[in-house]
Protein backbone atom coordinates (compact mmCIF):
# COMPACT_ATOMS: atom_id res chain seq x y z
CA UNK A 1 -25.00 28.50 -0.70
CA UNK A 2 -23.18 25.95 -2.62
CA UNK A 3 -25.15 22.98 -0.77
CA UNK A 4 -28.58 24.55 -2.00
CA UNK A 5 -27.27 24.99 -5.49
CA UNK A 6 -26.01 21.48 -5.97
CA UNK A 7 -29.08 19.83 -4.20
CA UNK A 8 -31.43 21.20 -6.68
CA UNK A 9 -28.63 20.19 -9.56
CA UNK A 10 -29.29 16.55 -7.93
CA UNK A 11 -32.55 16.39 -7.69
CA UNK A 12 -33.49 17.84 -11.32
CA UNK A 13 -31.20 14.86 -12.13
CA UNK A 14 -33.10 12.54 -9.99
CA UNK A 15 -30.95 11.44 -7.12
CA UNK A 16 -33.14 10.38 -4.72
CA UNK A 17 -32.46 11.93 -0.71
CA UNK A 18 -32.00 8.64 1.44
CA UNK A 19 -30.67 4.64 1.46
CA UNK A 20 -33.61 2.37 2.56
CA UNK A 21 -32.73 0.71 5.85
CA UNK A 22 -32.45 -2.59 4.69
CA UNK A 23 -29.42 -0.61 2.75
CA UNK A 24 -26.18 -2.48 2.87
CA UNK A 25 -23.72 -0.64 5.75
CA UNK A 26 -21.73 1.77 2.86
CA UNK A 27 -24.85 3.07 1.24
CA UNK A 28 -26.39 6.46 1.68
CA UNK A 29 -25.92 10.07 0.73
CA UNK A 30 -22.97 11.66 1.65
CA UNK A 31 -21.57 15.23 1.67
CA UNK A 32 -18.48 16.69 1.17
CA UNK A 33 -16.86 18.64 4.49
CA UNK A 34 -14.43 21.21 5.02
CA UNK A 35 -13.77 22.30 1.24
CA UNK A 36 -14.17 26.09 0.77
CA UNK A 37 -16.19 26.89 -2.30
CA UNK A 38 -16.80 23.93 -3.29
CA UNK A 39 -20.52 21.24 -2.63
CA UNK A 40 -20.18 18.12 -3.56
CA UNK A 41 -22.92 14.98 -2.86
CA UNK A 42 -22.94 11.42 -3.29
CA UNK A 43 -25.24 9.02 -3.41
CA UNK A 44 -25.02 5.43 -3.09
CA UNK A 45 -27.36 3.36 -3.44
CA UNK A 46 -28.82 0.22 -1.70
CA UNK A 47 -29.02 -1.36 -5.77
CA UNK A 48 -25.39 -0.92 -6.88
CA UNK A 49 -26.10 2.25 -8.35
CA UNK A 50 -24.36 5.83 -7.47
CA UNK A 51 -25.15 9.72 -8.21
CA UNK A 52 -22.34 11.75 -7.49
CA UNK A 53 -22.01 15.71 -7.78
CA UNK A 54 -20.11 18.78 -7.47
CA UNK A 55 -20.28 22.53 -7.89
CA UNK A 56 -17.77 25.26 -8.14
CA UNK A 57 -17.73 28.57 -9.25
CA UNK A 58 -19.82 28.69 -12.92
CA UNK A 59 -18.96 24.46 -12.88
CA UNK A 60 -21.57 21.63 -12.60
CA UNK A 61 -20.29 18.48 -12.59
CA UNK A 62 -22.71 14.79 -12.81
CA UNK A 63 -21.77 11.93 -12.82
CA UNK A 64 -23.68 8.20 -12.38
CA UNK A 65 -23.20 4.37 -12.37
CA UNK A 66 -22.31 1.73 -10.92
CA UNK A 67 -20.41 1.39 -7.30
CA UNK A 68 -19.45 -2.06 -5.26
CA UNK A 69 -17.41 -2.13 -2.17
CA UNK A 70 -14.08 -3.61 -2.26
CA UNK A 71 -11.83 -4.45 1.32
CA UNK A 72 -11.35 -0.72 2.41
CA UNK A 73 -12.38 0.92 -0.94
CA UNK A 74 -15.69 1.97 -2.49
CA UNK A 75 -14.84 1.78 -6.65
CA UNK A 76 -16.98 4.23 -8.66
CA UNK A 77 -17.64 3.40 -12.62
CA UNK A 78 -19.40 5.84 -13.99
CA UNK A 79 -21.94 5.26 -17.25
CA UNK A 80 -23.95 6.71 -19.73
CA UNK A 81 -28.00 7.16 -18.47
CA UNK A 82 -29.79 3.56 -19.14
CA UNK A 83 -32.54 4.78 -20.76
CA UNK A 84 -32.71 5.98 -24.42
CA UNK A 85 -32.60 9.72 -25.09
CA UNK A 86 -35.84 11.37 -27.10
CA UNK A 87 -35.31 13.09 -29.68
CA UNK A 88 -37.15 15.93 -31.21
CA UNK A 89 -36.94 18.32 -34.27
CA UNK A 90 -36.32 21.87 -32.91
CA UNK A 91 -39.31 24.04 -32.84
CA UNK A 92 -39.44 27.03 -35.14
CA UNK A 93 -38.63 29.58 -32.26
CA UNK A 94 -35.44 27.50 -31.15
CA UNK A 95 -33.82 27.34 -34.75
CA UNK A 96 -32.07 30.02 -34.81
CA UNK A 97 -29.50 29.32 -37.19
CA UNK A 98 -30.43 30.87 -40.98
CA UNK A 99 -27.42 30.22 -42.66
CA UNK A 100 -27.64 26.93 -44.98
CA UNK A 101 -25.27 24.13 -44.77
CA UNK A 102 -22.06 24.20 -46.48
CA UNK A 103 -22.41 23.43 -50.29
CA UNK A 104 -22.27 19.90 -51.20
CA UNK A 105 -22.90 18.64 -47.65
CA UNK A 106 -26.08 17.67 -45.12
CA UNK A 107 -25.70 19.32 -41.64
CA UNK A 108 -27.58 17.75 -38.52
CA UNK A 109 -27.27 19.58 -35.11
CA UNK A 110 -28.27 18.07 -32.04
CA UNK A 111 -28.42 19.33 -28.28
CA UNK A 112 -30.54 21.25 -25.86
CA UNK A 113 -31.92 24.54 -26.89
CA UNK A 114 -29.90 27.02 -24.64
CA UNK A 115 -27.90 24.53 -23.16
CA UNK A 116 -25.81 23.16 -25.05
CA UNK A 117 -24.23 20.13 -27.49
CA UNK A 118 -24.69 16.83 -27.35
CA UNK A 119 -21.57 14.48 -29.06
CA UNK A 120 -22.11 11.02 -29.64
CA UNK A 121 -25.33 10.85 -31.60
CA UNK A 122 -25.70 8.43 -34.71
CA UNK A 123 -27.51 10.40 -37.07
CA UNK A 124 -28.88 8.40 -40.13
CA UNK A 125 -29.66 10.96 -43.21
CA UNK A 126 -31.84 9.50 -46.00
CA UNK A 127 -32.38 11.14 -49.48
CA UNK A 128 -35.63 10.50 -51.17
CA UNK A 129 -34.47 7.96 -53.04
CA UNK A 130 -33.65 6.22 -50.32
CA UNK A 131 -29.75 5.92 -49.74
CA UNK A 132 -28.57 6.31 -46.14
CA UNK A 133 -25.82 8.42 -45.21
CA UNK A 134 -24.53 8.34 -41.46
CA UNK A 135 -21.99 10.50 -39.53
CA UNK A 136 -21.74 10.86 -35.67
CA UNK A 137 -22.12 14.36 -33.53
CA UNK A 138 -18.85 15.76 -32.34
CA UNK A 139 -18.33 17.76 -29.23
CA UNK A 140 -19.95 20.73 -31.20
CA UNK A 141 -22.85 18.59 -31.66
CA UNK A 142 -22.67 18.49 -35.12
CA UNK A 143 -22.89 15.58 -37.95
CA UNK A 144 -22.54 16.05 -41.50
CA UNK A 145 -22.39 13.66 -44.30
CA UNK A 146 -21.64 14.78 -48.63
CA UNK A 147 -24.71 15.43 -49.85
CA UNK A 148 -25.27 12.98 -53.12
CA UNK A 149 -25.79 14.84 -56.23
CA UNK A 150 -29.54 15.94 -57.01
CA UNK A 151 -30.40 13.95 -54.28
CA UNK A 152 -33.08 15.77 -51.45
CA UNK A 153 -32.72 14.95 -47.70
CA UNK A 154 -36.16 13.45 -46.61
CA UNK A 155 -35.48 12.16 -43.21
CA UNK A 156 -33.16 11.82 -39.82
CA UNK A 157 -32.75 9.13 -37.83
CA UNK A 158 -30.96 9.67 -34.73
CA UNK A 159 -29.91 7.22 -31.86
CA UNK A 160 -26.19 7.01 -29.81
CA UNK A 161 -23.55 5.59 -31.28
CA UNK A 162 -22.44 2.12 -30.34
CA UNK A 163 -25.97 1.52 -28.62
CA UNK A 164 -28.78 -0.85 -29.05
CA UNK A 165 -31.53 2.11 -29.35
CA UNK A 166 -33.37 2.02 -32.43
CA UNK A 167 -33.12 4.73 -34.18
CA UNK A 168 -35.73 7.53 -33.69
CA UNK A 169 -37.27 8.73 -37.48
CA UNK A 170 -37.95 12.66 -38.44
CA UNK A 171 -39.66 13.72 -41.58
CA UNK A 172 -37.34 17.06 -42.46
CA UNK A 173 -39.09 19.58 -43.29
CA UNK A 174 -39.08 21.04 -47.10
CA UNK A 175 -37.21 24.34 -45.60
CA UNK A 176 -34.68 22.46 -43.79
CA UNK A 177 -34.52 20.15 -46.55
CA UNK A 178 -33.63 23.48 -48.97
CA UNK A 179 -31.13 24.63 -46.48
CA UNK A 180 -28.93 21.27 -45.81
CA UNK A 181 -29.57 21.93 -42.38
CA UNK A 182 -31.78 20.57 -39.51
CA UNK A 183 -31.71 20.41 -35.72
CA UNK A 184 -32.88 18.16 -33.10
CA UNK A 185 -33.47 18.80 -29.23
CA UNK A 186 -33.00 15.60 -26.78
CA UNK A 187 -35.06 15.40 -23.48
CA UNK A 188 -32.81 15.31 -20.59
CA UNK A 189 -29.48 17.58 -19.82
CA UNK A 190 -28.18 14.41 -18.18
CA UNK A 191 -27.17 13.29 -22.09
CA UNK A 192 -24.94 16.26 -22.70
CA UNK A 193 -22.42 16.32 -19.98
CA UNK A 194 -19.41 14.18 -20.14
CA UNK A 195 -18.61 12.22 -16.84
CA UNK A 196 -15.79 13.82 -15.29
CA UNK A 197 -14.12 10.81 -14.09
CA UNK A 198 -14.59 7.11 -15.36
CA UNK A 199 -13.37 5.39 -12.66
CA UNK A 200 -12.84 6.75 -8.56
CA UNK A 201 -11.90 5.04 -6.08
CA UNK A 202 -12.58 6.12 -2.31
CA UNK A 203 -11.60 4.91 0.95
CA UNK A 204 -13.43 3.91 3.44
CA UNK A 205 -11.63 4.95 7.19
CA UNK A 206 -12.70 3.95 11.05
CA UNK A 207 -15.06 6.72 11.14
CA UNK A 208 -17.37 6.01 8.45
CA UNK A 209 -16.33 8.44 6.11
CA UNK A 210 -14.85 8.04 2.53
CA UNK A 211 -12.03 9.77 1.36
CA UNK A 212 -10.40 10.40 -2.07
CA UNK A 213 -7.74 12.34 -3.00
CA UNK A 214 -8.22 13.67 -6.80
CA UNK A 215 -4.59 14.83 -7.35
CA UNK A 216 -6.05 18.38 -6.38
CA UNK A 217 -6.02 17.67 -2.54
CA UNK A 218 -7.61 15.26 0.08
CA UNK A 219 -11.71 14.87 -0.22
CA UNK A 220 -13.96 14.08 2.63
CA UNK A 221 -17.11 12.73 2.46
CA UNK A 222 -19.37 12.70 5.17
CA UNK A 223 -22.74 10.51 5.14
CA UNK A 224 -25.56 12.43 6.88
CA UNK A 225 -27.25 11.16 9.62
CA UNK A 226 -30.19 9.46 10.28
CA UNK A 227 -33.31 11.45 10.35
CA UNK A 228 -32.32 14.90 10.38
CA UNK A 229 -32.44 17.45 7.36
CA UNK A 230 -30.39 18.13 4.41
């Protein structure tokens, strides 16, 4: 069912099942009713904060911030995860990419071993001699910078861009080093997806419920009640 499916998705991303009751009146989790298909959850929560997500088909959708109550509306901004990401080379079993870089050019790949890309990643690449080199990840997950004649690659340091994270330092490996090519894993999926909305604004009506309508079609969100089960 698509309620078991996206509960799991929730909880591997840490939302957290119930509001405190001290909770202010709007908080709590709340489900999605009537839509065919389609499971949807939202959290908010007593601090400000807000999980929200959906699944459809193949599609996963996450997102997380920041919410506040407004009159009649509940705004949603979403946001990148607070912590910082960790980084980590790839293991020899998950580099599975043989062909070298393109001539002339350093190649840094970053992501999540079977899952997928992750854009937005400053990626610092230092030659032995010590000249720094940056380029940022695109959607493919991918950073390259022109390779300075004779010059070696040494080491990677990788942190998002426009962030205060210090960057996290790799030794590259003489292999990767030969090929113009290296790849890094980061620790949590959460980094990878792209929020699907920025900003969402629900209302809140006489019963309770919040709805939104998308531009697809009218959403209902239901909050669940008080001491029974999921």
């Amino acid at each position: 069912m698509k309620k078991t499916i996206l509960t799991c998705m929730l909880a591997w991303c840490g939302l957290a099942s119930a509001a405190s009751p001290e909770a202010p009146p709007l908080s709590g989790h709340y489900y999605l009713q009537d839509v065919r298909e389609v499971g949807a959850e939202l959290l908010l929560k007593p601090d400000g904060s807000f999980e929200w997500g959906m699944s459809y088909g193949a599609v996963d959708q996450y997102a997380q911030g920041n919410w506040k109550a407004q009159g009649s509306k509940v705004e949603l901004h979403s946001a990148a995860p607070e912590k910082a990401p960790v980084f980590r080379p790839f293991r020899d079993e998950e580099f599975r990419i043989r062909r070298p870089a393109e001539e002339g050019s350093w190649l840094a790949i970053v992501g999540m071993p079977g899952v997928g890309p992750m854009a937005g990643v400053e990626v610092s690449f230092q030659s032995r001699s010590g000249k720094v080199l940056v380029a940022v990840t695109d959607r493919n997950g991918d950073a390259m910078v022109s390779a300075p004649k004779g010059g070696a690659w040494s080491k990677a340091g990788l942190r998002r861009n426009g962030g205060k994270d210090q960057p996290q330092w790799f030794d590259v490996p003489e292999e990767r080093s030969a090929q113009r090519l290296a790849a890094f894993a980061v620790d949590d999926a959460a980094y990878l997806r792209q929020p699907p909305f920025q900003n969402l604004i629900l209302m809140v009506r006489k019963d309770g419920k919040l709805e939104v309508d998308d531009g697809a079609g009218r959403m209902v969100y239901a909050r669940q009640d008080a001491g029974k089960g999921e």
